[in-house]
C-alpha atoms as a PDB file:
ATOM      1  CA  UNK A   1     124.803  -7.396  70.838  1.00  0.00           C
ATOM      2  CA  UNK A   2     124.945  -8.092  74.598  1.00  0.00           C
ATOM      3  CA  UNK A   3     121.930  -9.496  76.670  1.00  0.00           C
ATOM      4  CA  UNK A   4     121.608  -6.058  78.437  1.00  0.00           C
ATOM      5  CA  UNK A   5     121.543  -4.420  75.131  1.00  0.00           C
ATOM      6  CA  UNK A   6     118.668  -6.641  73.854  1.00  0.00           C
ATOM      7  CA  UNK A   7     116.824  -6.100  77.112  1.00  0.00           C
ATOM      8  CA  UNK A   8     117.227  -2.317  76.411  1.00  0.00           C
ATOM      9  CA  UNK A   9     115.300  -2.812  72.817  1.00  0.00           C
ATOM     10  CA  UNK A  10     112.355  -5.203  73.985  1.00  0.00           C
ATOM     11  CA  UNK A  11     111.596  -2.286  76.577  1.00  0.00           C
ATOM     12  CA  UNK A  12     111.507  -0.111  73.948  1.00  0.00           C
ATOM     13  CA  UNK A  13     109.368  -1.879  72.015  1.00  0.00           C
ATOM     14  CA  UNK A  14     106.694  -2.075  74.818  1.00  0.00           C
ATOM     15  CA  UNK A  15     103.553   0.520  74.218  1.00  0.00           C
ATOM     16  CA  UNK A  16     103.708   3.247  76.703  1.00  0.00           C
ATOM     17  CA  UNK A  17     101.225   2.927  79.561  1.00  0.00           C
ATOM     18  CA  UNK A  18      97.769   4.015  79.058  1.00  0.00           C
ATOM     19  CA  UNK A  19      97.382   7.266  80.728  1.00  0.00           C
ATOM     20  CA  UNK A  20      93.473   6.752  81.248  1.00  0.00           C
ATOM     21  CA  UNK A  21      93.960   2.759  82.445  1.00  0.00           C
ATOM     22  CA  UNK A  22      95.731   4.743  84.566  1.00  0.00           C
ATOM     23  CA  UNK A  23      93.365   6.931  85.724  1.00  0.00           C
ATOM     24  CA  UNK A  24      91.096   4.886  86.419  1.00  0.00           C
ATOM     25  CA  UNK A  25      92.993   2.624  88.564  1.00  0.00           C
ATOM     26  CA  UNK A  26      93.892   5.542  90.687  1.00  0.00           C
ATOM     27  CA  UNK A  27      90.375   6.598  91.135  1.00  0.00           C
ATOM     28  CA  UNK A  28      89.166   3.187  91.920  1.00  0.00           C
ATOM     29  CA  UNK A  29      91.883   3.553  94.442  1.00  0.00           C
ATOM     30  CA  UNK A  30      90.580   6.631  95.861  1.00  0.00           C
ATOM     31  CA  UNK A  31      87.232   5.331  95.567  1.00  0.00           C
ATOM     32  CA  UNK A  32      87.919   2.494  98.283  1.00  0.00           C
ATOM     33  CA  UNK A  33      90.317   4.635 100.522  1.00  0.00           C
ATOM     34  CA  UNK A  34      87.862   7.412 101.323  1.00  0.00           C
ATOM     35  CA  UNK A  35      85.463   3.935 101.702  1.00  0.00           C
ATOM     36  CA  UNK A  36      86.905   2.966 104.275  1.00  0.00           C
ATOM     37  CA  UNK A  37      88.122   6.138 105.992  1.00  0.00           C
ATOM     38  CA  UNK A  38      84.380   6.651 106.172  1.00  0.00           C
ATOM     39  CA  UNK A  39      83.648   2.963 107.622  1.00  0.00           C
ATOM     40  CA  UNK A  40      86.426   3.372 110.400  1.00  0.00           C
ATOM     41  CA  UNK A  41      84.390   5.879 111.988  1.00  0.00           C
ATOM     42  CA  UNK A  42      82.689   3.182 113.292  1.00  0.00           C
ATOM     43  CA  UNK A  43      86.219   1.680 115.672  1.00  0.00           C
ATOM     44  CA  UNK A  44      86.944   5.731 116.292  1.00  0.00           C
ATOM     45  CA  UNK A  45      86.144   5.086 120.154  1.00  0.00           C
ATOM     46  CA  UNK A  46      87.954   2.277 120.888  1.00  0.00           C
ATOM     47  CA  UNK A  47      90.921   2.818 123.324  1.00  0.00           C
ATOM     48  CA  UNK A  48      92.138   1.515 126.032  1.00  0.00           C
ATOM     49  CA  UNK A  49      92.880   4.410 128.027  1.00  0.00           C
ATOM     50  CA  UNK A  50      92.661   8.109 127.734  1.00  0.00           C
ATOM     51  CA  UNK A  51      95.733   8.511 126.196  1.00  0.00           C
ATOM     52  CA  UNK A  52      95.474   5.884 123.695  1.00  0.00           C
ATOM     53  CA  UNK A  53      95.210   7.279 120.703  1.00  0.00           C
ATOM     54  CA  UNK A  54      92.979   5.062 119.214  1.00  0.00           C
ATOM     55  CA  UNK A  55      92.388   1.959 116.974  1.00  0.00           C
ATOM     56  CA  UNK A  56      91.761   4.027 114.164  1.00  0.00           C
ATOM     57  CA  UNK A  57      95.545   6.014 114.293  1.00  0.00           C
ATOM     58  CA  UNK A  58      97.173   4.052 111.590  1.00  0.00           C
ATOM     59  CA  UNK A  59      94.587   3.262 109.481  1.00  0.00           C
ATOM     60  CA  UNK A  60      93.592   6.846 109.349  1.00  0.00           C
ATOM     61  CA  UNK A  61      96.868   7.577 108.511  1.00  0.00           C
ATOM     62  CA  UNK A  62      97.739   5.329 105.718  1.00  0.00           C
ATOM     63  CA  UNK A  63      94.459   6.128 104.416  1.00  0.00           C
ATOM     64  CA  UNK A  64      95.562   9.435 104.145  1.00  0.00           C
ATOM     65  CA  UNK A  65      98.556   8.954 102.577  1.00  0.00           C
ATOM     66  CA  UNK A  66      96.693   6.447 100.071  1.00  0.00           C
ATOM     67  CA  UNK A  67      94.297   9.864  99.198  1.00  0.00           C
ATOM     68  CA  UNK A  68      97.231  12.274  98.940  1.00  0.00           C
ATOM     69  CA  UNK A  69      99.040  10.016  96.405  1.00  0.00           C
ATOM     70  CA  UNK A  70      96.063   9.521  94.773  1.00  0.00           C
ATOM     71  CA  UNK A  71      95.214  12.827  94.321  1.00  0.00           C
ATOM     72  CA  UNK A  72      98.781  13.865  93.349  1.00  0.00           C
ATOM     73  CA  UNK A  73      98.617  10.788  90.532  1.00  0.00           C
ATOM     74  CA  UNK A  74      95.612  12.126  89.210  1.00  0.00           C
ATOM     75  CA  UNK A  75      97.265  15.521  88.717  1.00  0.00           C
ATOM     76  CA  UNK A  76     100.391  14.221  86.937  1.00  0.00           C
ATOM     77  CA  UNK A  77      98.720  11.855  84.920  1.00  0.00           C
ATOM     78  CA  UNK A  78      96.449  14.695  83.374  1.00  0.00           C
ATOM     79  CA  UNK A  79      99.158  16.987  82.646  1.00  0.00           C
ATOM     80  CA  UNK A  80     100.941  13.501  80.619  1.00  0.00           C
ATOM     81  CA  UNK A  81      97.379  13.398  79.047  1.00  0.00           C
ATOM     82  CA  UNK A  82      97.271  16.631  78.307  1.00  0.00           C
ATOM     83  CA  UNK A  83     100.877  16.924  77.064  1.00  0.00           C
ATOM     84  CA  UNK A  84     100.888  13.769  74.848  1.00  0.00           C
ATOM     85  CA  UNK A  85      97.038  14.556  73.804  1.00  0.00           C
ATOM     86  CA  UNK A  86      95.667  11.547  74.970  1.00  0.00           C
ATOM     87  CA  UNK A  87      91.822  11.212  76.549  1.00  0.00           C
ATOM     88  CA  UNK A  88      91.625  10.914  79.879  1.00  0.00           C
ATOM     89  CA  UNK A  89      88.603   8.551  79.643  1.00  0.00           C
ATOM     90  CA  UNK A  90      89.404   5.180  79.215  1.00  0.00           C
ATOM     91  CA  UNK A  91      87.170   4.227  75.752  1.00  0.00           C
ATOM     92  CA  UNK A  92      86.603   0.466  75.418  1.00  0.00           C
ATOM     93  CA  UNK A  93      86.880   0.030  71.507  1.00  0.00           C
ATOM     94  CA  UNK A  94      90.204   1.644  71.407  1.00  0.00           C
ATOM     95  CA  UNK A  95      91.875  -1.025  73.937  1.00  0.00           C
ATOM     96  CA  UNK A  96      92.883  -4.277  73.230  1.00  0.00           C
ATOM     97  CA  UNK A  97      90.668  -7.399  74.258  1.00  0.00           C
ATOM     98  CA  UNK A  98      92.999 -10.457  73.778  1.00  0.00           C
ATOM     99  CA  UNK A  99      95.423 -11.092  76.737  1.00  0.00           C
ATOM    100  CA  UNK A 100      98.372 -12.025  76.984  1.00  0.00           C
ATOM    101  CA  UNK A 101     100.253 -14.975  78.641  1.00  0.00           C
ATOM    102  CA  UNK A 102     101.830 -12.622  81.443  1.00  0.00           C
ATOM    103  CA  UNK A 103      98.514 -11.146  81.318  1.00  0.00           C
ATOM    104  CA  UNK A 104      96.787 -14.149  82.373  1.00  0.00           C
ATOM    105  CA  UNK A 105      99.085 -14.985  85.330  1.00  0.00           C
ATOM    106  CA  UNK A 106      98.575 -12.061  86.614  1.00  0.00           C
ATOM    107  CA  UNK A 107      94.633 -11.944  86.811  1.00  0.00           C
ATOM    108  CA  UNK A 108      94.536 -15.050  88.109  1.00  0.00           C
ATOM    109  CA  UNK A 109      96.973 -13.920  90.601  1.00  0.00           C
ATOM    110  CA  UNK A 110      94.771 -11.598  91.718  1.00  0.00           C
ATOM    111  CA  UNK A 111      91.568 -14.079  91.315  1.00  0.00           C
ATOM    112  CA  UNK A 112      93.322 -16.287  93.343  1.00  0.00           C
ATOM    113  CA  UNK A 113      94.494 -13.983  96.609  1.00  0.00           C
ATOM    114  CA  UNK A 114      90.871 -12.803  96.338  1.00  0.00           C
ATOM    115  CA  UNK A 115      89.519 -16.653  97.089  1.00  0.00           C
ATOM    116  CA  UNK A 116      92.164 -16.826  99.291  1.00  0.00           C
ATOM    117  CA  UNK A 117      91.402 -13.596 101.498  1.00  0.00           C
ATOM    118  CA  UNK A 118      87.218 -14.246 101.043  1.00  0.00           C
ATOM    119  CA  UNK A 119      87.743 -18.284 101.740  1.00  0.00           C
ATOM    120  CA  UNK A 120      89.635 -17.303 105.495  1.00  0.00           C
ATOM    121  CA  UNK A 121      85.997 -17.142 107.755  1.00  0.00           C
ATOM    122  CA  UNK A 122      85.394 -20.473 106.054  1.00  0.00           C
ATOM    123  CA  UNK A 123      88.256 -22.443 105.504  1.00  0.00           C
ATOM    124  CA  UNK A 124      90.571 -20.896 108.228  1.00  0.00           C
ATOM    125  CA  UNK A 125      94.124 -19.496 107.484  1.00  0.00           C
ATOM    126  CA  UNK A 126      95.690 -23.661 108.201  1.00  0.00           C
ATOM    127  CA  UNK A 127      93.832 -25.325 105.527  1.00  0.00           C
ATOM    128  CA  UNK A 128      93.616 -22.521 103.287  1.00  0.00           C
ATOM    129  CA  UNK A 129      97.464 -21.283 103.560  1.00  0.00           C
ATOM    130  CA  UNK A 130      99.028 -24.696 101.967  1.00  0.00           C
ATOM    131  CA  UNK A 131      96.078 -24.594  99.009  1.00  0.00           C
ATOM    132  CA  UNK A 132      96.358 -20.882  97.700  1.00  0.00           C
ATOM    133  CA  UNK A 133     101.116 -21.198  98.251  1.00  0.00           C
ATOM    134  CA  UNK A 134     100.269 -24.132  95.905  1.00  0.00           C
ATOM    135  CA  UNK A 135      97.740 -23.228  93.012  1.00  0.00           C
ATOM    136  CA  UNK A 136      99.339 -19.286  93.388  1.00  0.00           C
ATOM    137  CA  UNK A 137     102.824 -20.835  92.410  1.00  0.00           C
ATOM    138  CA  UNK A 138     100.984 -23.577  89.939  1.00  0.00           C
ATOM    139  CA  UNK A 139      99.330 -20.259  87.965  1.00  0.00           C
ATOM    140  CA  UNK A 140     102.676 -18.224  87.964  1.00  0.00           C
ATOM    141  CA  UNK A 141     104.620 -21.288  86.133  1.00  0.00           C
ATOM    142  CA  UNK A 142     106.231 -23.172  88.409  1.00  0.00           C
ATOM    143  CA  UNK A 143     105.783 -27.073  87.790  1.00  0.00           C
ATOM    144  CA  UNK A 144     107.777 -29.342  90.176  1.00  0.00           C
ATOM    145  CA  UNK A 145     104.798 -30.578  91.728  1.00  0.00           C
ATOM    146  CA  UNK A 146     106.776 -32.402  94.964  1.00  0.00           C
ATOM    147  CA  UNK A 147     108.857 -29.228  95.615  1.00  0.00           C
ATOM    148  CA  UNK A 148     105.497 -27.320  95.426  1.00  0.00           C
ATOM    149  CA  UNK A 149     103.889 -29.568  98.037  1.00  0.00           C
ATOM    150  CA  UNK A 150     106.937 -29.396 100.598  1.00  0.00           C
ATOM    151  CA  UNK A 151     106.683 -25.314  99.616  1.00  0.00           C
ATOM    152  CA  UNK A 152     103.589 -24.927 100.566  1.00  0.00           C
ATOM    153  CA  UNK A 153     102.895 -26.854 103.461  1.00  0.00           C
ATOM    154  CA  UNK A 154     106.281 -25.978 105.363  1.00  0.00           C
ATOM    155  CA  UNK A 155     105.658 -22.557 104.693  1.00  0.00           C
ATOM    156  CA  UNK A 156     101.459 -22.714 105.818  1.00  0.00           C
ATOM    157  CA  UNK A 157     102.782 -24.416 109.246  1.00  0.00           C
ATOM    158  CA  UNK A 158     105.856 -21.902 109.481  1.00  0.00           C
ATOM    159  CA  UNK A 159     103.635 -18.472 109.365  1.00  0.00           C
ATOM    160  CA  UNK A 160     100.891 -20.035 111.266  1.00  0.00           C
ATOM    161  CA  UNK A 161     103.695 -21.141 113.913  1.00  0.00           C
ATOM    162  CA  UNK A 162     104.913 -17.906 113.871  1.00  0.00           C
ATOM    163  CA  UNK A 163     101.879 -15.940 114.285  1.00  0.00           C
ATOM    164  CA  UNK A 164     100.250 -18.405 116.805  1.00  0.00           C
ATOM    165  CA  UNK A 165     103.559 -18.261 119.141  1.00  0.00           C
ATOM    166  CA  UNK A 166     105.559 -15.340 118.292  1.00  0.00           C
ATOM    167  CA  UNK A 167     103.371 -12.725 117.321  1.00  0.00           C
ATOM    168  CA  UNK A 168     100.092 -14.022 119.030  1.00  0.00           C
ATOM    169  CA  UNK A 169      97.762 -13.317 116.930  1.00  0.00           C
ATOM    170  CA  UNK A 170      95.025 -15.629 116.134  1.00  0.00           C
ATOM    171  CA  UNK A 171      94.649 -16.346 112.686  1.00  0.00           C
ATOM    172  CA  UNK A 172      90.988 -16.831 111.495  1.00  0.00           C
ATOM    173  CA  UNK A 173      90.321 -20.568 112.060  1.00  0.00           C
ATOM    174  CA  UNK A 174      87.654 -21.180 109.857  1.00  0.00           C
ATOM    175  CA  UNK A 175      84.018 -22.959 110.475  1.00  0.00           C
ATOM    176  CA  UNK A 176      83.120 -26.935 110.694  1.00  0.00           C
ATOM    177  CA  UNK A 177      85.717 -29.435 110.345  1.00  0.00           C
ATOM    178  CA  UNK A 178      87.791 -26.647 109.039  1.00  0.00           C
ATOM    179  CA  UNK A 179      87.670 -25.140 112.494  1.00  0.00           C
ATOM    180  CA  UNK A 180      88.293 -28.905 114.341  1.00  0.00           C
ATOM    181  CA  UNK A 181      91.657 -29.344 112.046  1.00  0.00           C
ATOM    182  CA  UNK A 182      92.997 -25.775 112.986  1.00  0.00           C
ATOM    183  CA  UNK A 183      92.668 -26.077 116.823  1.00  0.00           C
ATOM    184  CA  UNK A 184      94.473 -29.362 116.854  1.00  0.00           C
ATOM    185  CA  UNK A 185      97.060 -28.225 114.366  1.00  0.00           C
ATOM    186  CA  UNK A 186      97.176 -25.443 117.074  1.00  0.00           C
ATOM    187  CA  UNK A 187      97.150 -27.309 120.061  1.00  0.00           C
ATOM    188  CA  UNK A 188     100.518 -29.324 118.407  1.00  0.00           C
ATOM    189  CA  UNK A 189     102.342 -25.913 119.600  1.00  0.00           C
END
Protein backbone atom coordinates (compact mmCIF):
# COMPACT_ATOMS: atom_id res chain seq x y z
CA UNK A 1 0.00 0.00 0.00
CA UNK A 2 1.48 3.40 -0.93
CA UNK A 3 1.68 6.44 1.54
CA UNK A 4 -1.01 8.27 -0.57
CA UNK A 5 -3.16 5.27 -0.34
CA UNK A 6 -2.93 5.15 3.50
CA UNK A 7 -3.56 8.87 3.65
CA UNK A 8 -6.74 8.15 1.55
CA UNK A 9 -8.03 5.56 4.47
CA UNK A 10 -7.15 7.71 7.68
CA UNK A 11 -9.43 10.46 5.93
CA UNK A 12 -11.90 8.11 5.68
CA UNK A 13 -11.84 7.10 8.91
CA UNK A 14 -12.35 10.71 10.24
CA UNK A 15 -16.19 11.41 11.54
CA UNK A 16 -17.89 13.70 9.20
CA UNK A 17 -18.19 17.29 10.43
CA UNK A 18 -20.88 18.16 12.75
CA UNK A 19 -23.47 19.92 10.81
CA UNK A 20 -24.79 21.89 14.01
CA UNK A 21 -20.91 22.72 15.35
CA UNK A 22 -21.28 24.05 12.24
CA UNK A 23 -24.02 26.07 12.59
CA UNK A 24 -23.22 27.53 15.24
CA UNK A 25 -19.92 28.74 14.26
CA UNK A 26 -21.51 30.42 11.35
CA UNK A 27 -23.99 32.20 13.43
CA UNK A 28 -21.51 33.32 15.94
CA UNK A 29 -19.96 34.62 12.80
CA UNK A 30 -22.89 36.49 11.76
CA UNK A 31 -23.46 37.47 15.19
CA UNK A 32 -20.13 39.66 15.29
CA UNK A 33 -20.31 40.86 11.56
CA UNK A 34 -23.67 42.59 11.78
CA UNK A 35 -21.78 43.78 15.39
CA UNK A 36 -19.71 45.59 13.95
CA UNK A 37 -21.44 46.78 10.78
CA UNK A 38 -23.64 48.39 13.41
CA UNK A 39 -20.54 49.93 15.48
CA UNK A 40 -18.95 51.44 12.19
CA UNK A 41 -21.71 53.74 11.98
CA UNK A 42 -19.95 55.54 14.34
CA UNK A 43 -16.46 56.35 11.59
CA UNK A 44 -19.42 56.74 8.69
CA UNK A 45 -18.41 60.60 8.45
CA UNK A 46 -14.99 60.52 8.27
CA UNK A 47 -13.50 61.65 4.88
CA UNK A 48 -11.21 63.66 3.75
CA UNK A 49 -12.88 65.28 1.01
CA UNK A 50 -16.19 65.18 -0.67
CA UNK A 51 -15.39 62.59 -2.83
CA UNK A 52 -13.83 60.32 -0.45
CA UNK A 53 -15.80 57.69 -0.04
CA UNK A 54 -15.31 57.12 3.36
CA UNK A 55 -13.45 55.21 6.17
CA UNK A 56 -16.12 52.90 6.45
CA UNK A 57 -15.96 51.61 2.38
CA UNK A 58 -14.10 48.45 2.98
CA UNK A 59 -15.13 47.47 6.10
CA UNK A 60 -18.68 47.81 5.04
CA UNK A 61 -17.92 45.80 2.33
CA UNK A 62 -16.20 42.84 3.70
CA UNK A 63 -18.74 42.90 6.28
CA UNK A 64 -21.07 42.30 3.75
CA UNK A 65 -19.57 39.70 2.13
CA UNK A 66 -18.88 38.04 5.71
CA UNK A 67 -23.12 38.22 6.08
CA UNK A 68 -23.82 36.92 2.57
CA UNK A 69 -21.59 33.83 3.13
CA UNK A 70 -22.95 33.45 6.25
CA UNK A 71 -26.27 33.43 5.32
CA UNK A 72 -25.65 31.19 2.27
CA UNK A 73 -23.73 28.59 4.90
CA UNK A 74 -26.59 28.54 6.98
CA UNK A 75 -28.79 27.53 4.05
CA UNK A 76 -26.58 24.66 2.82
CA UNK A 77 -25.81 23.39 6.02
CA UNK A 78 -29.65 22.88 6.80
CA UNK A 79 -30.45 21.23 3.69
CA UNK A 80 -27.08 18.60 4.75
CA UNK A 81 -29.05 18.50 8.11
CA UNK A 82 -32.00 17.93 6.73
CA UNK A 83 -30.79 15.41 4.12
CA UNK A 84 -28.59 13.29 6.47
CA UNK A 85 -31.34 13.82 9.42
CA UNK A 86 -29.18 15.35 11.72
CA UNK A 87 -30.40 18.27 14.44
CA UNK A 88 -29.52 21.42 13.70
CA UNK A 89 -29.01 22.30 17.41
CA UNK A 90 -25.86 21.53 18.69
CA UNK A 91 -26.88 19.16 22.04
CA UNK A 92 -24.03 18.99 24.58
CA UNK A 93 -24.38 15.26 25.82
CA UNK A 94 -24.17 13.93 22.37
CA UNK A 95 -20.55 15.58 21.67
CA UNK A 96 -17.46 14.47 22.81
CA UNK A 97 -15.65 16.20 25.88
CA UNK A 98 -12.03 14.80 25.80
CA UNK A 99 -9.68 16.59 23.29
CA UNK A 100 -7.42 15.67 21.38
CA UNK A 101 -3.65 16.42 20.93
CA UNK A 102 -4.28 18.46 17.56
CA UNK A 103 -7.15 19.64 19.44
CA UNK A 104 -5.20 21.21 22.06
CA UNK A 105 -2.74 23.05 19.75
CA UNK A 106 -5.19 24.49 18.21
CA UNK A 107 -7.14 26.18 21.20
CA UNK A 108 -4.27 27.35 22.51
CA UNK A 109 -3.51 28.75 19.20
CA UNK A 110 -6.30 30.67 19.37
CA UNK A 111 -5.82 31.47 23.33
CA UNK A 112 -2.66 32.63 22.47
CA UNK A 113 -3.34 35.25 19.31
CA UNK A 114 -6.14 36.40 21.63
CA UNK A 115 -3.35 37.53 24.49
CA UNK A 116 -1.46 38.55 21.80
CA UNK A 117 -4.08 40.95 20.01
CA UNK A 118 -5.64 42.12 23.80
CA UNK A 119 -1.81 42.47 25.29
CA UNK A 120 -0.91 45.24 22.10
CA UNK A 121 -2.30 48.72 24.18
CA UNK A 122 -0.13 47.31 26.94
CA UNK A 123 2.80 45.67 25.90
CA UNK A 124 3.19 47.33 22.40
CA UNK A 125 3.54 45.32 19.09
CA UNK A 126 7.99 45.29 19.82
CA UNK A 127 7.93 43.50 23.01
CA UNK A 128 4.95 41.57 22.40
CA UNK A 129 5.81 40.38 18.63
CA UNK A 130 9.11 38.24 19.69
CA UNK A 131 6.96 36.63 22.89
CA UNK A 132 3.66 35.39 21.13
CA UNK A 133 6.33 34.08 17.36
CA UNK A 134 7.90 32.17 20.32
CA UNK A 135 5.29 30.48 22.75
CA UNK A 136 2.79 30.31 19.29
CA UNK A 137 5.57 28.04 17.66
CA UNK A 138 6.47 26.40 21.33
CA UNK A 139 2.43 25.28 21.51
CA UNK A 140 2.31 24.04 17.80
CA UNK A 141 5.45 21.54 18.45
CA UNK A 142 8.32 22.99 17.46
CA UNK A 143 11.28 22.51 20.06
CA UNK A 144 14.69 23.90 18.94
CA UNK A 145 14.64 26.45 21.45
CA UNK A 146 17.85 28.64 19.83
CA UNK A 147 16.29 28.52 16.31
CA UNK A 148 13.02 29.66 18.02
CA UNK A 149 14.73 32.64 19.65
CA UNK A 150 16.60 33.85 16.35
CA UNK A 151 12.80 33.13 14.71
CA UNK A 152 11.19 35.19 16.65
CA UNK A 153 13.13 38.09 17.30
CA UNK A 154 14.42 38.58 13.57
CA UNK A 155 11.07 38.27 12.47
CA UNK A 156 9.44 40.91 15.52
CA UNK A 157 12.26 43.53 14.29
CA UNK A 158 11.66 42.63 10.47
CA UNK A 159 7.65 43.44 10.45
CA UNK A 160 8.08 46.21 12.84
CA UNK A 161 10.94 47.57 10.38
CA UNK A 162 8.77 47.13 7.72
CA UNK A 163 5.73 48.71 8.95
CA UNK A 164 7.59 51.61 10.75
CA UNK A 165 9.57 52.51 7.32
CA UNK A 166 7.86 51.02 4.47
CA UNK A 167 4.38 51.02 5.13
CA UNK A 168 4.28 53.82 7.86
CA UNK A 169 2.10 52.79 9.99
CA UNK A 170 2.58 53.05 13.62
CA UNK A 171 2.25 49.99 15.38
CA UNK A 172 0.65 50.28 18.90
CA UNK A 173 3.62 50.98 21.22
CA UNK A 174 2.38 49.95 24.34
CA UNK A 175 2.28 51.87 27.95
CA UNK A 176 5.28 52.33 30.69
CA UNK A 177 8.57 50.96 30.07
CA UNK A 178 6.91 49.02 27.37
CA UNK A 179 6.33 52.29 25.58
CA UNK A 180 10.23 53.68 26.50
CA UNK A 181 11.72 50.26 24.79
CA UNK A 182 9.54 50.70 21.56
CA UNK A 183 10.47 54.36 20.77
CA UNK A 184 14.14 53.63 21.07
CA UNK A 185 13.87 50.37 19.21
CA UNK A 186 12.15 52.88 16.80
CA UNK A 187 14.38 55.61 16.86
CA UNK A 188 17.35 52.76 15.79
CA UNK A 189 15.58 53.24 12.17
Amino acid sequence: MSEKEGAVETLREQAPPSVSRDIGITVLFLVFAVAFLVLSEQFAGNRISQYDPGATIWPRAALIVILVAGLLNLFLLYRRARKRGESVVPSLSSEVTTLSEKQRKYLLAIALSVAFFLSQDYVGFFVSAPIFLFAFSYAIGYRDMVKLTVFSLVTGLVVFFLFRNVVNIALPYGSGPFREISIWAANLF
